[in-house]
Protein backbone atom coordinates (compact mmCIF):
# COMPACT_ATOMS: atom_id res chain seq x y z
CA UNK A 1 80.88 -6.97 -13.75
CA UNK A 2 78.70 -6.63 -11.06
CA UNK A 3 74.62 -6.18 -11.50
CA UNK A 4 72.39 -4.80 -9.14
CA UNK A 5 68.90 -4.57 -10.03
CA UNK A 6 66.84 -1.27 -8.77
CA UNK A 7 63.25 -0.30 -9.48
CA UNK A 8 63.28 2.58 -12.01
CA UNK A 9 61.12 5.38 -10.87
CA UNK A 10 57.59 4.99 -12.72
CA UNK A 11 56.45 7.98 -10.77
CA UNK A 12 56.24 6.91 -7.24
CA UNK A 13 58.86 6.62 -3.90
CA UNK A 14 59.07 3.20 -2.44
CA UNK A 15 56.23 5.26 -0.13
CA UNK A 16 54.09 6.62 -2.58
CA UNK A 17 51.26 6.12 -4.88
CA UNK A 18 52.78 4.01 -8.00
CA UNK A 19 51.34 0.29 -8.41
CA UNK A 20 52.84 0.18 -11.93
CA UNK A 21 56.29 -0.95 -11.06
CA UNK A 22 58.81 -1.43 -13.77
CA UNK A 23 62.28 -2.77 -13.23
CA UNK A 24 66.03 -3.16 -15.10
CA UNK A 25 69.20 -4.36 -14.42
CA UNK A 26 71.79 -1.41 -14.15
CA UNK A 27 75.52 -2.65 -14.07
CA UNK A 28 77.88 -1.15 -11.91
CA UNK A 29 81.28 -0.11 -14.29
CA UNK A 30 83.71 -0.76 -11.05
CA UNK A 31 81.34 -4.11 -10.32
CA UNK A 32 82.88 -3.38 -7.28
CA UNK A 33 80.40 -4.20 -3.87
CA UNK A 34 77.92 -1.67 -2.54
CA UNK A 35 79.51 -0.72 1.42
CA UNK A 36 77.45 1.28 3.61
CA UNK A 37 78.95 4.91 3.68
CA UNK A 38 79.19 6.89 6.47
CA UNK A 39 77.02 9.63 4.99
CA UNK A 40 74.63 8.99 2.32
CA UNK A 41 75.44 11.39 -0.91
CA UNK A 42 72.78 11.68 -3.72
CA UNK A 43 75.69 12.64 -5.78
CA UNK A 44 77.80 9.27 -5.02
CA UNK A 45 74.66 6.62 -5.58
CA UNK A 46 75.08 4.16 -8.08
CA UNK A 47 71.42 3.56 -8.89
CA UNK A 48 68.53 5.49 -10.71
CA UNK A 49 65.66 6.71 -9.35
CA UNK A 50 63.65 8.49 -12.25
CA UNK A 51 63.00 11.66 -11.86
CA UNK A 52 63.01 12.12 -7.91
CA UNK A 53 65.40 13.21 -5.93
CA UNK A 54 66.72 13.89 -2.57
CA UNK A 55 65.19 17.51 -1.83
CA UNK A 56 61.80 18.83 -2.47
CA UNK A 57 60.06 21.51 -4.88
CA UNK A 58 59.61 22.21 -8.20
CA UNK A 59 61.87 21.28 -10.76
CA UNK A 60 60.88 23.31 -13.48
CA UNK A 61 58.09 25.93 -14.14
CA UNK A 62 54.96 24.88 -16.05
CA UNK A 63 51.69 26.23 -14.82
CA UNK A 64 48.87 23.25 -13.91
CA UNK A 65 46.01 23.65 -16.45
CA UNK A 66 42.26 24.97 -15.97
CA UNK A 67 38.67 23.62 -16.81
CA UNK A 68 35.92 24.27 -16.27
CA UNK A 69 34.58 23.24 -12.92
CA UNK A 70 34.86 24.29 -9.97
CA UNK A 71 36.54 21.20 -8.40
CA UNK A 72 39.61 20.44 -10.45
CA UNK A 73 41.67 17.72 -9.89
CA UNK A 74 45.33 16.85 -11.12
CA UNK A 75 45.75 12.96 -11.06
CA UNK A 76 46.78 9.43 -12.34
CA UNK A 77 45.11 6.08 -12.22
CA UNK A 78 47.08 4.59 -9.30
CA UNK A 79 45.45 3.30 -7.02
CA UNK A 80 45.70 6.36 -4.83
CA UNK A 81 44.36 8.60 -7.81
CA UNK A 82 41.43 6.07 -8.00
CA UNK A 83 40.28 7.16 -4.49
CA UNK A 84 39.92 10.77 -5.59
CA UNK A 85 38.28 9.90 -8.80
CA UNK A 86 35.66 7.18 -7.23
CA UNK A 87 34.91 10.07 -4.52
CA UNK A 88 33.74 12.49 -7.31
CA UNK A 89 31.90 9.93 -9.67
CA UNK A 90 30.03 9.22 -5.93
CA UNK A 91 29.03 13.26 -5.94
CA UNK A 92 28.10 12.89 -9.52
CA UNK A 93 25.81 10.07 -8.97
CA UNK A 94 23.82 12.24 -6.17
CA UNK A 95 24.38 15.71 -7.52
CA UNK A 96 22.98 16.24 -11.23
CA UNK A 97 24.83 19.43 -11.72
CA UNK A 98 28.15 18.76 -10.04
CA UNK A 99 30.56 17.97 -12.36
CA UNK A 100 34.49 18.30 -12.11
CA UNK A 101 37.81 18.60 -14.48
CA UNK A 102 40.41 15.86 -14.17
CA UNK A 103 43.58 16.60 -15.62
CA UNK A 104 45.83 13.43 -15.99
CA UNK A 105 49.62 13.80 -14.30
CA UNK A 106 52.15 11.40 -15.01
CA UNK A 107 54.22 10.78 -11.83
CA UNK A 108 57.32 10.23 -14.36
CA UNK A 109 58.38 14.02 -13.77
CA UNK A 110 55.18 16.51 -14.56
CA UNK A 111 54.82 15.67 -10.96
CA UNK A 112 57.36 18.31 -9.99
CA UNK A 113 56.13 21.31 -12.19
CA UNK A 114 56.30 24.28 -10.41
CA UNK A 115 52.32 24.22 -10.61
CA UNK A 116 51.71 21.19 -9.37
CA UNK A 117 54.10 21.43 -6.31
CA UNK A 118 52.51 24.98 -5.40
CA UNK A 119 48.86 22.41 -5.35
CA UNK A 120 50.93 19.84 -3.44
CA UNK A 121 54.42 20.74 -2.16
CA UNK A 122 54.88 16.79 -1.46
CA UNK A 123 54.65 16.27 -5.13
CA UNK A 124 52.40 13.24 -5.47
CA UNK A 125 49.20 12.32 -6.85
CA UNK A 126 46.38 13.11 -6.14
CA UNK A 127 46.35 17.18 -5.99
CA UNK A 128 43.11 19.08 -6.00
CA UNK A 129 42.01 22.79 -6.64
CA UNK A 130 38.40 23.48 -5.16
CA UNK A 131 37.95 27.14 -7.55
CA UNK A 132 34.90 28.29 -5.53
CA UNK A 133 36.26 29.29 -2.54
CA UNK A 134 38.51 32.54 -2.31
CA UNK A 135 40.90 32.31 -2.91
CA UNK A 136 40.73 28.56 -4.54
CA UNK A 137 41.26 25.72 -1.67
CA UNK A 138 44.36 23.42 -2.45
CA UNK A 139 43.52 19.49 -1.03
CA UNK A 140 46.37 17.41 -1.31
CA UNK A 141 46.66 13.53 0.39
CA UNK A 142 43.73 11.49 -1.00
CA UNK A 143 42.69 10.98 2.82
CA UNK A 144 41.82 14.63 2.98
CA UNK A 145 40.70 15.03 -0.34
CA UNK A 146 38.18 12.01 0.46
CA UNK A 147 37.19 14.03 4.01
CA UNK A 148 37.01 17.42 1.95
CA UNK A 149 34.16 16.22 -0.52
CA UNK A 150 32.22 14.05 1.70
CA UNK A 151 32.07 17.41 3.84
CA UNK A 152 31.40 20.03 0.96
CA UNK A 153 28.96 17.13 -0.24
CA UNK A 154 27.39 15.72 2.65
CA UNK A 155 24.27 14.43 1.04
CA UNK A 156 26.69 12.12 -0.84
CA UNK A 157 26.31 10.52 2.57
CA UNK A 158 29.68 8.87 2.93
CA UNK A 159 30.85 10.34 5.88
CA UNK A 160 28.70 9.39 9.03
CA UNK A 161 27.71 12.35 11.38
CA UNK A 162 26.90 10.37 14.25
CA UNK A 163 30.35 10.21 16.90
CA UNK A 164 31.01 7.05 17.25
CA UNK A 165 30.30 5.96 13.58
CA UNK A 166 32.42 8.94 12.45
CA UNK A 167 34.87 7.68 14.52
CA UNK A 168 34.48 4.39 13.02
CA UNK A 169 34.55 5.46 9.65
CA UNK A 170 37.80 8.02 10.00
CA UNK A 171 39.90 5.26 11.68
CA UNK A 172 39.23 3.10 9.13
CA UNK A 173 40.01 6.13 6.34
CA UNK A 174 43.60 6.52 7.80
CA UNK A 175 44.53 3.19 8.22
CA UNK A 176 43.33 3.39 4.47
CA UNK A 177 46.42 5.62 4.64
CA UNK A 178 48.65 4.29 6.62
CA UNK A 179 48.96 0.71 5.84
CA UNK A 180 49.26 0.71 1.50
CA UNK A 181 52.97 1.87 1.25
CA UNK A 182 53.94 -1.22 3.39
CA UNK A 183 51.95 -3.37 0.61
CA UNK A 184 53.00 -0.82 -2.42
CA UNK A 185 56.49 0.39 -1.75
CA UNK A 186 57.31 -2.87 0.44
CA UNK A 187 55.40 -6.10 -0.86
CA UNK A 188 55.18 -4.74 -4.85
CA UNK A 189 58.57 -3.68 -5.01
CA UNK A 190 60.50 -6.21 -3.74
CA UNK A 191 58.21 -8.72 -5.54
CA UNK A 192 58.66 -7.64 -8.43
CA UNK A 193 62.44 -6.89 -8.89
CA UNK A 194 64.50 -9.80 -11.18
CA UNK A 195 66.60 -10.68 -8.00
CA UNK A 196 64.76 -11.81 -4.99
CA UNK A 197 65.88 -10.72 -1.73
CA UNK A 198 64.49 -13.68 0.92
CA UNK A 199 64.94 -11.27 3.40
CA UNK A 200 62.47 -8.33 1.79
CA UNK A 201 60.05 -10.35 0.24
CA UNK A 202 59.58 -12.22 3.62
CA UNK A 203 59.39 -9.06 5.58
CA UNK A 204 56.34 -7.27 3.55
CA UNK A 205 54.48 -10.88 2.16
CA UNK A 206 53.86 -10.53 6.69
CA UNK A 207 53.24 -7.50 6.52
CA UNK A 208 50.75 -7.53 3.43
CA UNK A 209 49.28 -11.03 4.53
CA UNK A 210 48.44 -9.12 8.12
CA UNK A 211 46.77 -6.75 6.31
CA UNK A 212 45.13 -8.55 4.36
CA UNK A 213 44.04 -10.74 7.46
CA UNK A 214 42.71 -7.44 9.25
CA UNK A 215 40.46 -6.59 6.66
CA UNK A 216 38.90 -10.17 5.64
CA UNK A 217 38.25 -10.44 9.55
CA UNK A 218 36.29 -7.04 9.87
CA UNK A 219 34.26 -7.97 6.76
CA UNK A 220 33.57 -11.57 7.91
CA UNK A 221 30.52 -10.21 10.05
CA UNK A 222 30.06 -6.43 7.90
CA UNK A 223 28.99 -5.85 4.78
CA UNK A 224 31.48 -2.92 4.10
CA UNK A 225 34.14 -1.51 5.81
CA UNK A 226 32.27 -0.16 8.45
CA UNK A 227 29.14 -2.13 9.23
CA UNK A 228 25.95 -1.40 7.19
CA UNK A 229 26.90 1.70 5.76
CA UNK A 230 29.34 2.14 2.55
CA UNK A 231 31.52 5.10 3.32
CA UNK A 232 34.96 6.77 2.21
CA UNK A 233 36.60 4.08 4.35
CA UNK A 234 35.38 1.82 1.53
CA UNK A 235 35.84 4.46 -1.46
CA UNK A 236 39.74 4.28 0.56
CA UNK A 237 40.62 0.82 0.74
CA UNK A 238 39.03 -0.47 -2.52
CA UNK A 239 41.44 0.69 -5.26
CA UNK A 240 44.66 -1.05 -2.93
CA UNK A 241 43.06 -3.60 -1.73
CA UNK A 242 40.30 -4.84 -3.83
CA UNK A 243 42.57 -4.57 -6.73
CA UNK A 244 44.94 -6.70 -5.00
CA UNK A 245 42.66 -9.54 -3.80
CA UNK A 246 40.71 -9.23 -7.67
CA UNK A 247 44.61 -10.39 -9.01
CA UNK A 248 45.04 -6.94 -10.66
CA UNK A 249 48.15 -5.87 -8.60
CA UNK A 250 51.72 -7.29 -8.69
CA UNK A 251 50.25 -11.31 -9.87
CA UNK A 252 50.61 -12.01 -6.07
CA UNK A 253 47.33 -13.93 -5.82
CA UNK A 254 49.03 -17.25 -5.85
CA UNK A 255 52.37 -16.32 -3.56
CA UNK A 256 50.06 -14.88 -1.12
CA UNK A 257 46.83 -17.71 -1.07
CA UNK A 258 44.98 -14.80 -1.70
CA UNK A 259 41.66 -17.07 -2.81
CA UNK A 260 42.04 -19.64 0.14
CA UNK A 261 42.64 -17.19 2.32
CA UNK A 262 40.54 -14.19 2.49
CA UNK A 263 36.81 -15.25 1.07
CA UNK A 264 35.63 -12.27 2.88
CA UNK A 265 37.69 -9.21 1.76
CA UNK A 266 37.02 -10.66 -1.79
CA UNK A 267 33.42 -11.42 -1.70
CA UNK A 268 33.57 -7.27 -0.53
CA UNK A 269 35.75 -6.35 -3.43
CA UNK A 270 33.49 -7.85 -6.13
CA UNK A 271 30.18 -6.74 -4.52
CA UNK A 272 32.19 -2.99 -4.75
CA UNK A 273 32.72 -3.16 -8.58
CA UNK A 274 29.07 -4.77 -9.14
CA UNK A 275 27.09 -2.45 -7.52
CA UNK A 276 28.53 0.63 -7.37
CA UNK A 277 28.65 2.56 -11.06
CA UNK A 278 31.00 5.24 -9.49
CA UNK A 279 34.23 2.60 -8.68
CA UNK A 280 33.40 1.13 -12.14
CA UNK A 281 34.08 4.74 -13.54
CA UNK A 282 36.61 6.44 -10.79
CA UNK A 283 38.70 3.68 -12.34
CA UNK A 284 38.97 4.23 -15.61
CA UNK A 285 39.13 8.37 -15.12
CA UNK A 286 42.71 9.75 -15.62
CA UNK A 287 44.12 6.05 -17.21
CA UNK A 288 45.71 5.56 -20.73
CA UNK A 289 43.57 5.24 -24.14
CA UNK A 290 44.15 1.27 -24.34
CA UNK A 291 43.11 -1.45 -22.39
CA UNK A 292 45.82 -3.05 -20.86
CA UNK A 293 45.33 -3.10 -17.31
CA UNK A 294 44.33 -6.37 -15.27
CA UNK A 295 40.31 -6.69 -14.96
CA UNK A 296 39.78 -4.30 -18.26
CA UNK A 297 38.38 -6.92 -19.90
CA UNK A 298 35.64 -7.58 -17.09
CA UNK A 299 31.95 -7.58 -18.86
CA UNK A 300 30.98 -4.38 -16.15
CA UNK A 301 33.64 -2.21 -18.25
CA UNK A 302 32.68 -2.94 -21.98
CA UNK A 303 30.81 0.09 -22.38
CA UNK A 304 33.15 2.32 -20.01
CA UNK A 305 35.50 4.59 -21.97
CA UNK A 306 39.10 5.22 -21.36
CA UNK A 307 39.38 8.47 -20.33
CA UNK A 308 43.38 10.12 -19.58
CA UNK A 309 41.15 13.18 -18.88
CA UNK A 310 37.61 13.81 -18.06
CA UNK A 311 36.46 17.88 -18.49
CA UNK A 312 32.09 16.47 -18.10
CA UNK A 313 29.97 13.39 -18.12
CA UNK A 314 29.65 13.81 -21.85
CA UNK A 315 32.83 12.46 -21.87
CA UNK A 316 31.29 9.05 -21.06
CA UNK A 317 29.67 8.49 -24.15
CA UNK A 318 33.06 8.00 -26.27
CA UNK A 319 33.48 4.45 -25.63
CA UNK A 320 37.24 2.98 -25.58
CA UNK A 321 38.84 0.24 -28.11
């Protein structure tokens, strides 16, 4: 009987937002061989896919809940969630009476509530609802929720005003963008699956190594992203990146030379979580209640809590087990 292993849907596409892959071996009853039809019918596929499917829009109706705050966000701790979460913990850190409700969505099907698709009709994390505006603003895309705040925030000063170093800075935000699916949904996928596939792994290990090379070459002569100045393009490219190169994503440090390699994107990627309070908290906002994760047991988190969902900065003060 034939096998073919398939990544089972933890939330994400092969193009979206998941880092926590999962995999299992799904046997095909006719173990005859996969051919290449001449039209491609959800109906006829012989794999599973979780929860997503070949259409868009909301699967079933369930309202999004409602804090408090005026900026509410619906999220998970991927690393694309991490973005959005970072961002506000930045606003919170200049802002004594901003605060902000952040509701934790599992992208394992709540993601396709009829309330959450009317936030974000693409159905991924992160979705945002900005209640002070009317009627409320809907930001969806953590690129433009990133560009949103710094904007309705400015003296969060992450977004440069000046042309050329907003140019700079938003270049360096949507390459942010760009450039993680090929690692995520290319490199992590592959990699992980119980059956290697030479040709895969091969294509995105270039593709993520490139990457990896463009960003340990700009920060061989910068101290972040974009010279001098920390910015979004930073609060962007940590979570994929500086997870990856700090061994929390995927356990490709080794495959990859990650340490020999690319001193300089790592030496940036520590500094990050060492000196900046608010990507030592954006991470652990909309996560589970144990510590499990790779880098949880790093000193700078002992007194950080856990939190699936954080409603005000009280919520700091219950520390995780």
């Amino acid at each position: 009987m034939a096998s073919l292993l398939v990544r089972r849907a933890v939330g994400a596409t092969a193009l979206g937002c998941g880092t926590y892959l999962a995999t299992r071996s799904v046997s095909l009853a006719d173990g005859a061989e996969w051919v290449l039809p001449k039209v491609w019918k959800e109906a006829e596929i012989r794999t599973t896919h979780g929860t997503n499917k070949a259409t868009a829009g909301a699967q079933f109706d369930k309202a999004l809940p409602v804090g408090t705050h005026e900026i509410q966000l619906h999220s998970m701790g991927t690393p694309n969630g991490v973005k959005a979460t970072i961002m506000l913990e930045e606003i919170c850190e200049v802002y004594p009476d901003f605060d902000y409700d952040a509701f934790r969505v599992s992208i394992n099907g709540p993601q396709f509530s009829s309330g959450f698709v009317e936030t974000n009709p693409n159905s991924k994390i992160p979705a945002m609802v900005d209640t002070s505006t009317s009627p409320p603003t809907r930001v969806f895309e953590s690129g433009a929720i990133l560009m949103y705040l710094a904007e309705k925030y400015p003296r969060v000063n992450l977004l440069p005003t000046e042309p050329s170093k907003r140019a700079e800075c938003l270049s360096w935000l949507f390459w942010a963008i760009g450039s993680p699916p090929f690692v995520g949904g290319g490199f992590g996928h592959f990699f992980r699956l119980s059956e290697k596939h030479e040709y895969a792994i091969n294509r995105y290990a270039m593709e993520t190594k490139r990457q990896l090379a463009v960003l340990d070459q700009n920060l061989a002569n910068r101290k972040y992203i974009c010279g001098d100045e920390y910015t979004i393009a930073d609060v962007a490219i940590w979570p994929w990146y500086g997870g990856f190169v700090l061994g929390r994503m995927y356990g490709a440090g080794t495959f990859l030379s990650v340490d020999e390699e690319y001193p300089h994107l790592k030496r940036w990627a520590l500094m990050l979580e060492a000196e900046r309070p608010a990507i030592r908290r954006g991470r652990m906002v909309n996560r589970g209640t144990e510590r499990q994760e790779p880098g949880d047991s790093n000193p700078l988190y002992a007194e950080l809590a856990n939190l699936p969902e954080r409603h005000g900065r009280a919520d700091w003060a219950f520390k995780s087990k």
